[in-house]
N, C-alpha and C. Protein backbone atom coordinates (compact mmCIF):
# COMPACT_ATOMS: atom_id res chain seq x y z
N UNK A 1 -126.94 3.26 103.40
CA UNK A 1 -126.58 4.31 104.32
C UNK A 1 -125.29 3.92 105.04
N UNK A 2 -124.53 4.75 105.08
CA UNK A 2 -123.26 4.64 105.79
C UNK A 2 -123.28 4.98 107.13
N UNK A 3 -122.55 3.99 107.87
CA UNK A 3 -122.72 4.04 109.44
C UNK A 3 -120.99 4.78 109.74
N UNK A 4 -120.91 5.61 110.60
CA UNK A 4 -119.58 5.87 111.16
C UNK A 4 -118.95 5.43 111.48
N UNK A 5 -117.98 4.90 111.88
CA UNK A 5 -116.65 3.91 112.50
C UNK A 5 -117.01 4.56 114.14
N UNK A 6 -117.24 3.56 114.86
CA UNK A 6 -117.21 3.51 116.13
C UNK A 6 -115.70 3.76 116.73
N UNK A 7 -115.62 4.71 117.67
CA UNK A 7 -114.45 4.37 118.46
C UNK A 7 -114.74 3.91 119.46
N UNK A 8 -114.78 2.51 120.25
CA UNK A 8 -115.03 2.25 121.77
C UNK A 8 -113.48 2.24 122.25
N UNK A 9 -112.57 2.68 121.97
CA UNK A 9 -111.31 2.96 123.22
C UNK A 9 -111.88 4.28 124.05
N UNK A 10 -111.87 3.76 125.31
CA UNK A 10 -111.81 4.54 126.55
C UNK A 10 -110.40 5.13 126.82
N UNK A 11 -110.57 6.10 126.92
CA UNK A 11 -109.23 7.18 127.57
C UNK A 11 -108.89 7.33 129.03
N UNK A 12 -110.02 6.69 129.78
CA UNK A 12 -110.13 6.87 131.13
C UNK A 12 -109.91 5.48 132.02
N UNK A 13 -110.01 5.29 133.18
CA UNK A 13 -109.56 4.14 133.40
C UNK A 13 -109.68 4.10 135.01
N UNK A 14 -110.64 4.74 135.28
CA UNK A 14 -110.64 5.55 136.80
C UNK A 14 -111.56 4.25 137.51
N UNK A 15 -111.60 3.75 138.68
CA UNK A 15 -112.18 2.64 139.55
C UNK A 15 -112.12 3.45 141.01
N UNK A 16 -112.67 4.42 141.00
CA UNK A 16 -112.98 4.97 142.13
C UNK A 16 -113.93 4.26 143.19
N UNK A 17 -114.02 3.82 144.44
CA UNK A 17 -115.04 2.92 144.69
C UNK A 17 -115.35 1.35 144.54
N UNK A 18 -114.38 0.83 143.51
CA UNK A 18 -114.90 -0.18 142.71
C UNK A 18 -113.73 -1.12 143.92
N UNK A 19 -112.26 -0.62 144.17
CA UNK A 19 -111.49 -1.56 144.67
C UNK A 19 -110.89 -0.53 145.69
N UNK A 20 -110.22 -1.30 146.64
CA UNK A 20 -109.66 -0.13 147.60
C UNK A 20 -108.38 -0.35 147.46
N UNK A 21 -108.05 1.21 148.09
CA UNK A 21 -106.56 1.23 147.98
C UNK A 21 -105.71 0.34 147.99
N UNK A 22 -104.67 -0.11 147.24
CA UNK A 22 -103.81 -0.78 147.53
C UNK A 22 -103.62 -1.86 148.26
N UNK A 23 -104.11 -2.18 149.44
CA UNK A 23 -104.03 -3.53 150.01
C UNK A 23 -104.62 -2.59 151.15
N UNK A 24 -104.96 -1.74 151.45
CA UNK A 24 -105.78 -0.87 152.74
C UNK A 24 -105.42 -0.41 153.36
N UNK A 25 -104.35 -0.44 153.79
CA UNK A 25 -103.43 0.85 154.22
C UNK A 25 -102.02 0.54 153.43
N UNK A 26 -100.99 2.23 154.07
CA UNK A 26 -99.83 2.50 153.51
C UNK A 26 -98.98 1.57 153.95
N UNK A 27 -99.14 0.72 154.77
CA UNK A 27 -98.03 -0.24 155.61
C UNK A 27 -98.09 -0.98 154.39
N UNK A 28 -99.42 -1.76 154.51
CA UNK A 28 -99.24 -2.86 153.39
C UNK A 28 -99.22 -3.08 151.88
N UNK A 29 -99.15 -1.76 151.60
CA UNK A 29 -98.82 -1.24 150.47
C UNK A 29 -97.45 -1.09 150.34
N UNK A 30 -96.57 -0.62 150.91
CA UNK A 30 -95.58 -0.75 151.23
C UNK A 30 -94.48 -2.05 151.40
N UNK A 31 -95.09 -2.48 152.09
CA UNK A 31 -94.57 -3.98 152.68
C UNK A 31 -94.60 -5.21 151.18
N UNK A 32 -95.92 -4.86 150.59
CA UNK A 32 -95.93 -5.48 149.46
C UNK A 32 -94.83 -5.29 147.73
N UNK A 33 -95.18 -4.20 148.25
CA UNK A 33 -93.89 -3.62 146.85
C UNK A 33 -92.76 -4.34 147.44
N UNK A 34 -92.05 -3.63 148.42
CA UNK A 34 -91.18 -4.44 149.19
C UNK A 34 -90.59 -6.04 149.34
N UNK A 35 -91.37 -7.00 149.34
CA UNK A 35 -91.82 -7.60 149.42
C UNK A 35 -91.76 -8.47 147.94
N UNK A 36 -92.48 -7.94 147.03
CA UNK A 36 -92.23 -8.08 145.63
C UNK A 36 -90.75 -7.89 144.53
N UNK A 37 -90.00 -6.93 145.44
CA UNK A 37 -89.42 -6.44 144.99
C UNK A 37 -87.74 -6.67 144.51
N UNK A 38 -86.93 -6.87 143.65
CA UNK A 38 -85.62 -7.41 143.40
C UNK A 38 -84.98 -6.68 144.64
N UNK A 39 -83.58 -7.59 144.49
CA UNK A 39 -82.69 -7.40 145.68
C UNK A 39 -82.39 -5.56 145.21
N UNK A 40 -82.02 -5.40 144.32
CA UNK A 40 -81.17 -4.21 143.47
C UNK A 40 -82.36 -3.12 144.09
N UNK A 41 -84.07 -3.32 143.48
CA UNK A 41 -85.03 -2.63 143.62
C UNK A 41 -85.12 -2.00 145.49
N UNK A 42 -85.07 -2.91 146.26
CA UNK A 42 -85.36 -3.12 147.56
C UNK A 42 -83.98 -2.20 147.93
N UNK A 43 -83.09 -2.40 147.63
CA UNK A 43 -82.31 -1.24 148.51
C UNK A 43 -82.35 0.06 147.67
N UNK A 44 -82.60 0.06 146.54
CA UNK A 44 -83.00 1.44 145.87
C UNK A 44 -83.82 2.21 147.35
N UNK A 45 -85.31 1.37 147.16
CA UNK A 45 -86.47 2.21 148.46
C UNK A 45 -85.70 1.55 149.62
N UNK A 46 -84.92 1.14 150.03
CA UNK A 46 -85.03 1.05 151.33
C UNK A 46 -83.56 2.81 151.99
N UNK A 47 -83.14 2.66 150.71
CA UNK A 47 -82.14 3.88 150.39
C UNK A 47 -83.32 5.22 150.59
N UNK A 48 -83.85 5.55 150.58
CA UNK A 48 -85.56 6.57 150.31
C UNK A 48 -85.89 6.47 152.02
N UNK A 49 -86.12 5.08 152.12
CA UNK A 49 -86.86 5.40 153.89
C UNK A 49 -86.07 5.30 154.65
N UNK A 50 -84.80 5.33 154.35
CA UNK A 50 -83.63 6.00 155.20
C UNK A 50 -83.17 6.62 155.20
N UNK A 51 -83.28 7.33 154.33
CA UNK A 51 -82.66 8.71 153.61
C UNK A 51 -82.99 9.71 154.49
N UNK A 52 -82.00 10.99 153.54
CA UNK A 52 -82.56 12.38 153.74
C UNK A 52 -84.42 12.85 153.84
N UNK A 53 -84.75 13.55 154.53
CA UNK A 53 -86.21 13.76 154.38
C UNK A 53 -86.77 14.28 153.31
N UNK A 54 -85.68 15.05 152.59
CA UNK A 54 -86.12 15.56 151.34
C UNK A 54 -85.99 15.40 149.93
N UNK A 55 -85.84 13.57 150.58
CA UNK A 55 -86.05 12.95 148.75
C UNK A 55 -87.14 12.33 148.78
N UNK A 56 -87.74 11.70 148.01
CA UNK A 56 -88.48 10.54 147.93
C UNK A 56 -88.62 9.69 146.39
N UNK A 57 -89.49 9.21 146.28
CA UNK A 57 -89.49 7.95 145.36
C UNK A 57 -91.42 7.73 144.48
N UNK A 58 -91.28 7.34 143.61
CA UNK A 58 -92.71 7.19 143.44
C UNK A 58 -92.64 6.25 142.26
N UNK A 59 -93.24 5.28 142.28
CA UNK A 59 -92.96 3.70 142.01
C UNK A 59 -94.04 3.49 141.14
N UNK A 60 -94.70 3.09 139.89
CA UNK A 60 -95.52 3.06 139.17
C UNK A 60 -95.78 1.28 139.72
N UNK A 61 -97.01 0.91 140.54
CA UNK A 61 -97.53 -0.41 140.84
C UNK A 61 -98.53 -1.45 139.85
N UNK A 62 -99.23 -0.14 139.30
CA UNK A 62 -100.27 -0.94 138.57
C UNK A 62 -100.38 0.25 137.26
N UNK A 63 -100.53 -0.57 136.05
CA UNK A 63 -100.77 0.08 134.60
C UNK A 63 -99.34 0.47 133.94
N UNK A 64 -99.70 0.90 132.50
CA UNK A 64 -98.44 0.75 132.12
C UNK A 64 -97.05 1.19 132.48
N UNK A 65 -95.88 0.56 132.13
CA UNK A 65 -94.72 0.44 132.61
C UNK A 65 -94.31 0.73 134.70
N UNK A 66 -94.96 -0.55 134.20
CA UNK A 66 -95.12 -1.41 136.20
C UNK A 66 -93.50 -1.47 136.73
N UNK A 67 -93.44 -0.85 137.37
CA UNK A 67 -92.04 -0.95 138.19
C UNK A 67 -91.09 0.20 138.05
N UNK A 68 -91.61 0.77 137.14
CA UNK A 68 -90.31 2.18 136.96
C UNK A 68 -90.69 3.37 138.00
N UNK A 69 -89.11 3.60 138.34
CA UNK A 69 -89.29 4.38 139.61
C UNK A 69 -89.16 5.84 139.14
N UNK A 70 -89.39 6.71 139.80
CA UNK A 70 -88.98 7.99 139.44
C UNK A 70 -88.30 8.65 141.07
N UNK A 71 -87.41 9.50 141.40
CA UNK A 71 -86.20 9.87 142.33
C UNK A 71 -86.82 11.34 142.39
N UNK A 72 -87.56 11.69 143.50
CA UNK A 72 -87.72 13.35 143.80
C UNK A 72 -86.64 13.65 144.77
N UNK A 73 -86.19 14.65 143.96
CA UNK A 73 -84.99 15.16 144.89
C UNK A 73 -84.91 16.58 144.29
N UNK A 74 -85.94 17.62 144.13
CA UNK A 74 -85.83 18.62 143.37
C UNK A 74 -86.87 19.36 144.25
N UNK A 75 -86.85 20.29 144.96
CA UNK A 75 -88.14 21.33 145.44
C UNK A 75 -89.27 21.20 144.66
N UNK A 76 -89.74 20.68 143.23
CA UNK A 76 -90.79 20.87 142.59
C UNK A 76 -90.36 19.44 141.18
N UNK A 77 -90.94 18.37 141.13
CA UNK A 77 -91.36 17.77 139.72
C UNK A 77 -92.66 17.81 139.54
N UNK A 78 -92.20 17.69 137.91
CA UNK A 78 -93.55 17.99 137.72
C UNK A 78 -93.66 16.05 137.30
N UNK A 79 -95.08 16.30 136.38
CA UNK A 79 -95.70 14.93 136.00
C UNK A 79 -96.78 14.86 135.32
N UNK A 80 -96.43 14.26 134.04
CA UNK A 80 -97.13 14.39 132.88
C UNK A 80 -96.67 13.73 131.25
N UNK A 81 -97.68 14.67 130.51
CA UNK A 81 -97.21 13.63 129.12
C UNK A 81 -95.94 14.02 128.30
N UNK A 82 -95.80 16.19 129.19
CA UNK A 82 -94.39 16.52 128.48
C UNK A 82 -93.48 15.81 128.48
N UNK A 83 -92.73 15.80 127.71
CA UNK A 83 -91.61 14.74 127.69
C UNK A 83 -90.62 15.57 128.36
N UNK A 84 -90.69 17.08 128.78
CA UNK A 84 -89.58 17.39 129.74
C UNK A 84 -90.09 17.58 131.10
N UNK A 85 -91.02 16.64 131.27
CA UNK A 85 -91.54 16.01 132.80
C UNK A 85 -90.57 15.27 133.23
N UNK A 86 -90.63 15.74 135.13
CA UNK A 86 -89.38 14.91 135.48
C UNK A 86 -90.02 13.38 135.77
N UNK A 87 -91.26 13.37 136.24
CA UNK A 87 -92.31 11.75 136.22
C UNK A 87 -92.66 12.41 134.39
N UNK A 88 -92.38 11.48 133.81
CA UNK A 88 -93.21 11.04 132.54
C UNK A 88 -94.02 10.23 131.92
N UNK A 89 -95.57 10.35 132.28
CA UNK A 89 -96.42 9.12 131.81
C UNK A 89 -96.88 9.01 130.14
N UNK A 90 -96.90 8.49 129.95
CA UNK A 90 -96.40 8.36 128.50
C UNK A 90 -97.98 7.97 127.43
N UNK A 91 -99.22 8.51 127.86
CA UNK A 91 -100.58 7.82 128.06
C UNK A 91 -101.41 8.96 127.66
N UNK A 92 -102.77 8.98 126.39
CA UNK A 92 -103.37 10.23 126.36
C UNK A 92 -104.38 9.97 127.75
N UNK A 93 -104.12 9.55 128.76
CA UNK A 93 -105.47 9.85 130.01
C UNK A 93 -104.55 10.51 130.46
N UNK A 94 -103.09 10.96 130.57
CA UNK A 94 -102.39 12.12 130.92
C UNK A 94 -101.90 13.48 130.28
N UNK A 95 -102.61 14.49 131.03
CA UNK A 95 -102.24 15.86 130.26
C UNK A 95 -101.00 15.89 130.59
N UNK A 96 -100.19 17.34 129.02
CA UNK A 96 -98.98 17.53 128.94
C UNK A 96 -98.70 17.67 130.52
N UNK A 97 -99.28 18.31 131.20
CA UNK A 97 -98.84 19.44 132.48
C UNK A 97 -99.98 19.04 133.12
N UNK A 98 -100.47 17.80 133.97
CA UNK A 98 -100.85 17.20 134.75
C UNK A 98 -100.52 17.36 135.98
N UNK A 99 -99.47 17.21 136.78
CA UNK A 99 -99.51 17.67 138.38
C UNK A 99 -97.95 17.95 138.81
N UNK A 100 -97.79 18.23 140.07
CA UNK A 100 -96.43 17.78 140.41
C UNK A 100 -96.41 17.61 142.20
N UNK A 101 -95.28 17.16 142.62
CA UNK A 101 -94.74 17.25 143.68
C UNK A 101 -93.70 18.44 144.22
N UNK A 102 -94.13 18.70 145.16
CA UNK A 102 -93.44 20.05 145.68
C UNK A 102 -93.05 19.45 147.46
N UNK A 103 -91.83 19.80 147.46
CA UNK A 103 -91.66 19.72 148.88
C UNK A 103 -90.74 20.94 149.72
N UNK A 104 -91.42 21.17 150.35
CA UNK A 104 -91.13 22.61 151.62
C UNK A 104 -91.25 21.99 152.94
N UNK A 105 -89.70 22.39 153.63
CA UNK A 105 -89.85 22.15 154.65
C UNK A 105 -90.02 20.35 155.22
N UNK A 106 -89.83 19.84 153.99
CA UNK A 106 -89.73 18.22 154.19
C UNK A 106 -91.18 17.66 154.48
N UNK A 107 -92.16 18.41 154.24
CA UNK A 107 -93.53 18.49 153.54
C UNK A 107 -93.61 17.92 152.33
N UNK A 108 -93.83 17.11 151.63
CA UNK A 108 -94.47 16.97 150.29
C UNK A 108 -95.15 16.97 150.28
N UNK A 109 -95.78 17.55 148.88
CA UNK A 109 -97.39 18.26 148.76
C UNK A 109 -97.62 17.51 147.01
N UNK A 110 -98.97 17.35 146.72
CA UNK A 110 -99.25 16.22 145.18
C UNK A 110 -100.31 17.48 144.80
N UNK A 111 -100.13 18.29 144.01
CA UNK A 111 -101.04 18.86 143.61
C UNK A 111 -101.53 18.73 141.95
N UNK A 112 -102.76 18.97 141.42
CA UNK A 112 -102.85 18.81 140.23
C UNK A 112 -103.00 20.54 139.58
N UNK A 113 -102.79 19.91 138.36
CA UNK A 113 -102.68 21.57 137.64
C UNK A 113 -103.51 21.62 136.67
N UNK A 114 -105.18 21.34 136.82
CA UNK A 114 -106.06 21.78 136.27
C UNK A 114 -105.91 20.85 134.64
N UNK A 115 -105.59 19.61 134.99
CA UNK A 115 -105.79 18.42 134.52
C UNK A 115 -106.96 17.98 133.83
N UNK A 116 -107.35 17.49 132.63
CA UNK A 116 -108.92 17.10 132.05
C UNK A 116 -109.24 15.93 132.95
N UNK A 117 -108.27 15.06 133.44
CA UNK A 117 -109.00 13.72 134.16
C UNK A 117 -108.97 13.57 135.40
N UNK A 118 -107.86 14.27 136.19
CA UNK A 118 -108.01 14.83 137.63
C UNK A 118 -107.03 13.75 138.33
N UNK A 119 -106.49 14.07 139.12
CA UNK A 119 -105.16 13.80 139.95
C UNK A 119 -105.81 13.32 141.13
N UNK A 120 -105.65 11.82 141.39
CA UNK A 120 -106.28 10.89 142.71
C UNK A 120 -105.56 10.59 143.86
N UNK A 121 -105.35 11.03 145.07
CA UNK A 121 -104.79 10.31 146.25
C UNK A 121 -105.54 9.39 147.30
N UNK A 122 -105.33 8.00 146.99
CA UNK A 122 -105.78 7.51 147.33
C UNK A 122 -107.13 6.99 147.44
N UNK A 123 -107.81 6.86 145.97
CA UNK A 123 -109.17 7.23 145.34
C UNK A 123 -109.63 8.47 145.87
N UNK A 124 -109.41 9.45 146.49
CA UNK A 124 -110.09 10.63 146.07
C UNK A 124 -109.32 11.56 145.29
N UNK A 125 -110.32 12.60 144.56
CA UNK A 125 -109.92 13.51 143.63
C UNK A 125 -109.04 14.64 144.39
N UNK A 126 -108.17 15.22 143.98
CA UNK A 126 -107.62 16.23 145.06
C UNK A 126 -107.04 17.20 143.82
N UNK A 127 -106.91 18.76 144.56
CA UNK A 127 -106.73 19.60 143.67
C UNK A 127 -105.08 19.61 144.59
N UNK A 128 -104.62 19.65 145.90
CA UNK A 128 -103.58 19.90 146.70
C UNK A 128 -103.61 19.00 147.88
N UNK A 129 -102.76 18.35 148.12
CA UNK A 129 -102.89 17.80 149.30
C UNK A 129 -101.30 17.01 149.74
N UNK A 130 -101.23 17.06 151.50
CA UNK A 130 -100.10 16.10 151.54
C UNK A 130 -99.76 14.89 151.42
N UNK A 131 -98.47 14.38 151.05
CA UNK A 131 -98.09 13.13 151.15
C UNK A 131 -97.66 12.07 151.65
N UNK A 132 -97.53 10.98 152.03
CA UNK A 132 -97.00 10.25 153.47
C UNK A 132 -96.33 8.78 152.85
N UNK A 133 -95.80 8.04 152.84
CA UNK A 133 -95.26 6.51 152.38
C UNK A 133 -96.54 5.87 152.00
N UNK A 134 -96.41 5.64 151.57
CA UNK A 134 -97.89 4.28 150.75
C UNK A 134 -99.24 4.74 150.18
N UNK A 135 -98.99 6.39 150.55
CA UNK A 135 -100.05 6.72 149.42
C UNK A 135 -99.99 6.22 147.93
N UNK A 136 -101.27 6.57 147.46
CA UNK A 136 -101.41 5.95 146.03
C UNK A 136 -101.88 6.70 145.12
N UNK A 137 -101.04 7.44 144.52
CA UNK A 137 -101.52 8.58 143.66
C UNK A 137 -101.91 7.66 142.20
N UNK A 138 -102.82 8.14 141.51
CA UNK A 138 -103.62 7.62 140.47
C UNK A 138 -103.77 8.87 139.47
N UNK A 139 -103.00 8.82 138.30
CA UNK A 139 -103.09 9.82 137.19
C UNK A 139 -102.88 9.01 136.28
N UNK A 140 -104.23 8.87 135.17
CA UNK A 140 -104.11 8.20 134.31
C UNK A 140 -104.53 6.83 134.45
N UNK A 141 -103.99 6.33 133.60
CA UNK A 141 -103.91 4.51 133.90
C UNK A 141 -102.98 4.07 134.92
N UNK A 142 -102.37 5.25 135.32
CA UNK A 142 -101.15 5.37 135.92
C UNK A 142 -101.01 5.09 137.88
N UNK A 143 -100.81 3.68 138.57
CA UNK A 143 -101.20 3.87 139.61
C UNK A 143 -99.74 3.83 140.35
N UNK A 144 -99.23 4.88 141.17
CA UNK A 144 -98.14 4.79 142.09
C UNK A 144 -97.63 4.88 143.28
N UNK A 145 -97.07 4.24 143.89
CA UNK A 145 -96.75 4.35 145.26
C UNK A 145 -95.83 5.46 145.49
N UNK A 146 -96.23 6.53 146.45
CA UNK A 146 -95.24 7.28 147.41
C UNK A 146 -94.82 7.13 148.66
N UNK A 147 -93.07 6.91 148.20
CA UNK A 147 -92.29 6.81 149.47
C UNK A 147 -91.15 7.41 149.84
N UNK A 148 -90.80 7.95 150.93
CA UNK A 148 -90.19 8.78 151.16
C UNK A 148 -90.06 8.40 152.72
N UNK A 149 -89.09 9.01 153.65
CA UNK A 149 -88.62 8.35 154.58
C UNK A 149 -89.16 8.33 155.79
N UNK A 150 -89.34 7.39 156.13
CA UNK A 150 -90.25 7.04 157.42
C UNK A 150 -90.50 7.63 158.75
C-alpha cells in the first residue's frame, strides 16, 4: 500500500502569546534597532524621527531579509507578495494584497485587506488600527518595526 508524501512545511509562523513584543515597549524596541544599527543605517532612522511627520520607515527586525528598510512617503503603501507592492514580502504566509499603510493628517493607520493569515500589531490581530514608533507589525514570517517621527 502506498502512503502519500507528507508535507510538514508550515506556512504560518505566528507566536502570539508565546514571546512579547519586542523587548516590551516601543522605546526599547527602538533604542535596540538603534543601537544595533550601522553608522549609514542609524542616520537613515534617525533622518525619519526628525523628519517631516508624514514620512516614516518600517524596518524588517526578525525573519526573512532582516534589516531591509522600506521609506513611506506616499498617502497609501501597500504590502504584500505583489511584486508591485511598495513593502514587498517575498513569503507564501503573505497574500498578494495583504495590508497597507495610509496616512491622513499625519495619522498613520496599518490596516489589513482581508488577508488568509491576518495582519498583527503588536501580537494582536487587527483589521485597522493606529500607528506610533516601535510598534511591531507582524505579517507573515515577517516581523517589523514602525518609525516615524517622534
Amino acid at each position: 500500500m502506498n502512503r502519500p508524501k507528507s508535507n510538514s512545511e508550515l506556512t504560518s509562523t505566528l507566536h502570539l502569546g508565546v514571546r512579547s513584543v519586542v523587548d516590551g515597549s516601543p522605546e526599547n524596541a527602538l533604542n535596540a534597532l538603534l543601537s544595533s544599527a550601522t553608522e549609514t543605517d542609524r542616520a537613515s532612522l534617525t533622518a525619519i524621527l526628525d523628519g517631516p511627520a508624514d514620512r516614516a520607515m518600517v524596518v524588517i527586525h526578525r525573519g526573512p531579509s532582516k534589516g531591509a528598510r522600506f521609506l513611506i512617503d506616499q498617502a497609501r503603501s501597500s504590502i504584500g507578495r505583489a511584486t508591485d507592492s511598495q513593502i514587498f514580502l517575498d513569503d507564501v504566509t503573505v497574500s498578494r494584497k495583504h495590508a497597507a499603510i495610509e496616512v491622513v493628517d499625519g495619522v498613520f493607520t496599518l490596516q489589513d485587506l482581508g488577508s488568509l493569515n491576518g495582519t498583527y500589531l503588536n501580537n494582536q490581530s487587527v483589521s485597522k488600527s493606529a500607528l506610533k514608533t516601535g510598534d511591531e507589525i507582524q505579517i507573515g514570517k515577517f516581523h517589523m518595526l514602525f518609525i516615524t517621527k517622534k
